[in-house]
Protein backbone atom coordinates (compact mmCIF):
# COMPACT_ATOMS: atom_id res chain seq x y z
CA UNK A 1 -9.74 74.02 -35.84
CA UNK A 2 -7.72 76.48 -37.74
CA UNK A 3 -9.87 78.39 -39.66
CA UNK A 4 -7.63 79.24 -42.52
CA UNK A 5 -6.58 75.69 -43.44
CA UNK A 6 -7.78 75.54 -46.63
CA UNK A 7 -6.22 79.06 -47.17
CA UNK A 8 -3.48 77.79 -46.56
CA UNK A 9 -3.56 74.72 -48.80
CA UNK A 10 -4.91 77.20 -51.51
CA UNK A 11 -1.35 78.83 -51.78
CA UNK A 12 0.61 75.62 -51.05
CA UNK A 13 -1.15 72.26 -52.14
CA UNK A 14 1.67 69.85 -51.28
CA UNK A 15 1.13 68.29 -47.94
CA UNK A 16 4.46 66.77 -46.54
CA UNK A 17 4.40 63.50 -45.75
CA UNK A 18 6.89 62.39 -42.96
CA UNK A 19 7.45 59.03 -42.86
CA UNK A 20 10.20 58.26 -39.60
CA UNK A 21 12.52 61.61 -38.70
CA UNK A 22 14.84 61.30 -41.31
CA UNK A 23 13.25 64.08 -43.81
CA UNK A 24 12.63 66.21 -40.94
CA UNK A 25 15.70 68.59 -41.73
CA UNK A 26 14.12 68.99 -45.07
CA UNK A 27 10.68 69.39 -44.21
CA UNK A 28 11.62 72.17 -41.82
CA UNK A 29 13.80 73.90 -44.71
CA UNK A 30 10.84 73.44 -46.96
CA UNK A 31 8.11 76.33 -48.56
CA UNK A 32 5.60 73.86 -47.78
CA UNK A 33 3.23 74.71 -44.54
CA UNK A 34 1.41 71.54 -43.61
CA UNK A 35 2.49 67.97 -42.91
CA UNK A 36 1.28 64.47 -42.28
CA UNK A 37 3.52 62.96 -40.15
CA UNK A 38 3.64 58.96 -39.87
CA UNK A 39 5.66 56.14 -38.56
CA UNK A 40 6.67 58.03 -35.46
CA UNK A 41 7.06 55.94 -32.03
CA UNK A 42 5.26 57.62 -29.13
CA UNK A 43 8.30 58.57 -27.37
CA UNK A 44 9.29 60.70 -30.60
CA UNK A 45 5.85 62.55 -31.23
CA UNK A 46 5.82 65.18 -29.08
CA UNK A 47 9.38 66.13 -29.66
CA UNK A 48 8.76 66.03 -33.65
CA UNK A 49 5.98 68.09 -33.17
CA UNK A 50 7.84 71.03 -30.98
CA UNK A 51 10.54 71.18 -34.36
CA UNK A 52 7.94 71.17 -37.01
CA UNK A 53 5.42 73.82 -35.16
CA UNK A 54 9.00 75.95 -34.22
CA UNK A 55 9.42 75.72 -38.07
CA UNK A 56 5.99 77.57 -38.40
CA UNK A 57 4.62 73.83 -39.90
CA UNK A 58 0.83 72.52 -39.04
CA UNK A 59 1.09 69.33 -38.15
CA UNK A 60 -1.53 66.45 -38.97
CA UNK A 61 -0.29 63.00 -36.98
CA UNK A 62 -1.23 59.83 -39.16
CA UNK A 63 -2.30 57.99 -35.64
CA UNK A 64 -2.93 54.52 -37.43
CA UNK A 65 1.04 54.11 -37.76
CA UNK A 66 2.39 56.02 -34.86
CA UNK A 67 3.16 52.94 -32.45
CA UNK A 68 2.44 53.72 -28.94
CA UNK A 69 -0.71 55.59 -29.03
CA UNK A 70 -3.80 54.28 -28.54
CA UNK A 71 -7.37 56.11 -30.21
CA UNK A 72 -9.43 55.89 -27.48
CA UNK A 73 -10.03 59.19 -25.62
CA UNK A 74 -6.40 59.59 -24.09
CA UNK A 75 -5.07 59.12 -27.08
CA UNK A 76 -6.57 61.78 -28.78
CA UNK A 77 -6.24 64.10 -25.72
CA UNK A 78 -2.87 63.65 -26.32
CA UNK A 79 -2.35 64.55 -29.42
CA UNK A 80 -4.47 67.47 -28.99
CA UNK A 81 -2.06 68.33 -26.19
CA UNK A 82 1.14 67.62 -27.61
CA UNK A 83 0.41 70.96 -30.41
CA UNK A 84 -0.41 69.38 -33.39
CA UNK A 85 -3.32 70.87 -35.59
CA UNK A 86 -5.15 67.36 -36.71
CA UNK A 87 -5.48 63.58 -37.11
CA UNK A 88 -5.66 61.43 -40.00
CA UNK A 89 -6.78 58.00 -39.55
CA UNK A 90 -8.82 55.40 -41.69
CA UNK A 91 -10.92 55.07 -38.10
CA UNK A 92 -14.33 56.38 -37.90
CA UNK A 93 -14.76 56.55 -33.62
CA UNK A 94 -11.34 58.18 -34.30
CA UNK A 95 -12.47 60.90 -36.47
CA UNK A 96 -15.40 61.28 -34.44
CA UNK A 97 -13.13 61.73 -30.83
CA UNK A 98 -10.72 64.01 -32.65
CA UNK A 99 -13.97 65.88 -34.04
CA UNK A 100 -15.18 66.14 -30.24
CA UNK A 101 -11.60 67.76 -29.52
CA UNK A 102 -11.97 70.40 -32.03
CA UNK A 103 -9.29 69.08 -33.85
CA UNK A 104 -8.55 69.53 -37.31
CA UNK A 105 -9.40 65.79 -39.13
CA UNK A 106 -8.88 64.13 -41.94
CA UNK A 107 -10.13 60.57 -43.25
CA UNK A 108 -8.21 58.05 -45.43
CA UNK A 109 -10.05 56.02 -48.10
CA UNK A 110 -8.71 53.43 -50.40
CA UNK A 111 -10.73 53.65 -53.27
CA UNK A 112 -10.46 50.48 -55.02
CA UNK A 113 -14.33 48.96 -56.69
CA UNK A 114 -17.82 50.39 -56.53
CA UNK A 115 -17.95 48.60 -53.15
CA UNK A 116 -14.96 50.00 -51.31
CA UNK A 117 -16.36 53.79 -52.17
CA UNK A 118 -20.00 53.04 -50.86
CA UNK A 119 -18.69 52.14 -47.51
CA UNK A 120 -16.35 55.04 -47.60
CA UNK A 121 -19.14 57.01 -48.30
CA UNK A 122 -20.99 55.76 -45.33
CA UNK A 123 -18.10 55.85 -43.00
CA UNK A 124 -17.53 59.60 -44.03
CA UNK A 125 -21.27 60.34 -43.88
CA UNK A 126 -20.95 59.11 -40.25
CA UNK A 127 -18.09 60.50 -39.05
CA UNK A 128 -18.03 64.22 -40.67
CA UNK A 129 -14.18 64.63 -40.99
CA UNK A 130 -13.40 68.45 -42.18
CA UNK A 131 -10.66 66.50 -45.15
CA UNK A 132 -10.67 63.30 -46.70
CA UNK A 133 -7.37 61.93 -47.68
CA UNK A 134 -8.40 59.49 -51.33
CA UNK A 135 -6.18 57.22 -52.23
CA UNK A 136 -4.62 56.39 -54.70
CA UNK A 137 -4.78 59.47 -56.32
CA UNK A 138 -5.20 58.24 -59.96
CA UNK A 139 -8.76 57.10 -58.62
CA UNK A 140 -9.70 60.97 -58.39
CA UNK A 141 -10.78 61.36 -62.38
CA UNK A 142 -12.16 58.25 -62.15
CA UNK A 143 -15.36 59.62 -59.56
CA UNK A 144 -17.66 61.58 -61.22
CA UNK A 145 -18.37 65.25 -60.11
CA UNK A 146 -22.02 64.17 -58.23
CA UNK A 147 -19.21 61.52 -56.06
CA UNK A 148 -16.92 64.39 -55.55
CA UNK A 149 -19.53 66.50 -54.45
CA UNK A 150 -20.53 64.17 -51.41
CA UNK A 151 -17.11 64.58 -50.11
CA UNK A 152 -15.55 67.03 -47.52
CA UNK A 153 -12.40 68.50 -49.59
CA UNK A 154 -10.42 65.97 -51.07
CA UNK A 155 -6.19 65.61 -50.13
CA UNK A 156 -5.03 63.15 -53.10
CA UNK A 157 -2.77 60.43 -52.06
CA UNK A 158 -0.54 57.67 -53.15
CA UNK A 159 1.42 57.80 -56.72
CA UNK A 160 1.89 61.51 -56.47
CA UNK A 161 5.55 62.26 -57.57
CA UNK A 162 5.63 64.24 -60.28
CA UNK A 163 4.61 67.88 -60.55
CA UNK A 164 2.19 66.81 -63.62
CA UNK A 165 0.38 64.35 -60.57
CA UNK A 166 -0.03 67.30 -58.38
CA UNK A 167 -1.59 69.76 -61.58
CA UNK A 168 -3.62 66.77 -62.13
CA UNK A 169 -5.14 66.04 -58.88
CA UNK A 170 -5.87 69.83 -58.62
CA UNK A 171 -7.38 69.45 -62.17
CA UNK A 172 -9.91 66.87 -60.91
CA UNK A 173 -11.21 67.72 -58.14
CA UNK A 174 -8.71 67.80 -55.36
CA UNK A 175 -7.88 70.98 -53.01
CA UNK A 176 -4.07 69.60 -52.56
CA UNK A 177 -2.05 65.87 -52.58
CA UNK A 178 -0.19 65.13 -49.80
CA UNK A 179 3.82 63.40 -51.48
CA UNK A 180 6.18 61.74 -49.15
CA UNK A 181 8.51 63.17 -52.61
CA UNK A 182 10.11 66.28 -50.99
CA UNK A 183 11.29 68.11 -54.65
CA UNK A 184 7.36 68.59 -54.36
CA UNK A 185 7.30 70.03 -51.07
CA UNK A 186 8.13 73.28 -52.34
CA UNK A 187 5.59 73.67 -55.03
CA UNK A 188 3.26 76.55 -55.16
CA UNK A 189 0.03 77.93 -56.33
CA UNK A 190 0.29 81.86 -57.99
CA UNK A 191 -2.64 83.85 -57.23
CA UNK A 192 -4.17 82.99 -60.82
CA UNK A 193 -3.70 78.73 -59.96
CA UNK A 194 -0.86 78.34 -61.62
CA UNK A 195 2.03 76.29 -60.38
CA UNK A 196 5.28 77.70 -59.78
C-alpha cells in the first residue's frame, strides 16, 4: 500500500472521479494526484491505467462498474497487476481479496437511515478497508463524532460540486471528497488548511 496516501490527500483532497475516457485528457492535465476511475470496459483498463500512472496519477479502479472483471481472486490479481494503487467496491470478500493483495482499498457506503449505517458499520468492521468512500456527502454532518470515529478515513461522495461542498466535507469530518466535477480537480490544501 502506498504509505503516503493520506499525505498525499492532505495537500490535494479532490479525488478525480473518471467516469468512461472522455475526461481523461483533463484528468491528466489536472493538479490533482489521485483518481477513482469507473465505467471502464475490461479491454480499456489496463491501457487507462498506463496514461494516468505516466501522468504521475494513483489510480483507485471502482471494480463494481468496470464490465468485464470479475472479484473473485483473478480479478483482483489483475488489477493488482495492471499498476493501479487500489480498489473501491461496495463488496466486502472484495475488500477483503484486495486487502490480501496489499492493495490500497476503499469501501463505498450509502448512508441513507439508522439501518443502512449499522450494516455499514458491520460490513466495514469485517472487512478492514484502509478508506471508506460515504455517500452522499451531505450525510457526513449528519454522524456524530463517536460514528466518525468507528470509521477508517472518510472520502465524501455524491453532491460534491462546489468548492463550499469540498470546505465542508473537510469541515466535518472527511480527509478529502472524491467530484466527477473537474473545476474541482485542481483544488488545494495550503500548509495552514486553507483552500486555494
Amino acid at each position: 500500500m502506498l504509505h503516503n496516501f493520506g499525505a498525499l490527500l492532505a495537500r490535494h483532497p479532490v479525488i478525480m472521479a473518471i467516469y468512461g475516457v472522455e475526461q481523461l485528457k483533463v484528468a491528466i492535465e489536472s493538479e490533482a494526484k489521485v483518481c477513482i476511475i469507473a465505467n471502464i470496459d475490461l479491454l480499456k483498463i489496463q491501457p487507462v491505467i498506463n496514461l494516468l500512472t505516466q501522468a504521475d496519477k494513483f489510480v483507485i479502479v471502482n471494480i463494481d462498474s468496470c464490465n468485464g472483471i470479475q472479484q473473485d481472486k483473478s480479478g483482483i490479481e489483475y488489477i493488482a497487476e495492471s499498476g493501479a494503487t487500489g480498489i473501491l467496491s461496495t463488496r466486502l470478500q472484495t475488500i477483503q481479496r484486495a486487502n490480501r493483495l496489499e492493495l490500497l482499498t476503499m469501501q463505498k457506503i450509502f448512508v441513507t437511515d439508522r439501518s443502512t449505517w449499522l450494516r455499514s458499520l458491520n460490513a466495514i468492521e469485517q472487512s478492514a478497508p484502509d478508506y471508506v468512500q460515504l455517500m452522499p456527502a451531505p450525510m457526513l454532518p449528519l454522524l456524530s463524532q463517536a460514528d466518525k470515529m468507528k470509521l477508517p478515513p472518510i472520502v465524501a461522495s455524491g453532491f460534491v460540486s462546489h468548492a463550499n461542498d469540498v470546505t465542508y466535507a473537510l469541515a466535518n469530518g472527511a480527509i478529502a471528497v472524491s467530484s466527477s466535477d473537474c473545476q474541482l480537480w485542481g483544488m488545494a490544501l495550503s500548509p495552514e488548511g486553507k483552500i486555494k
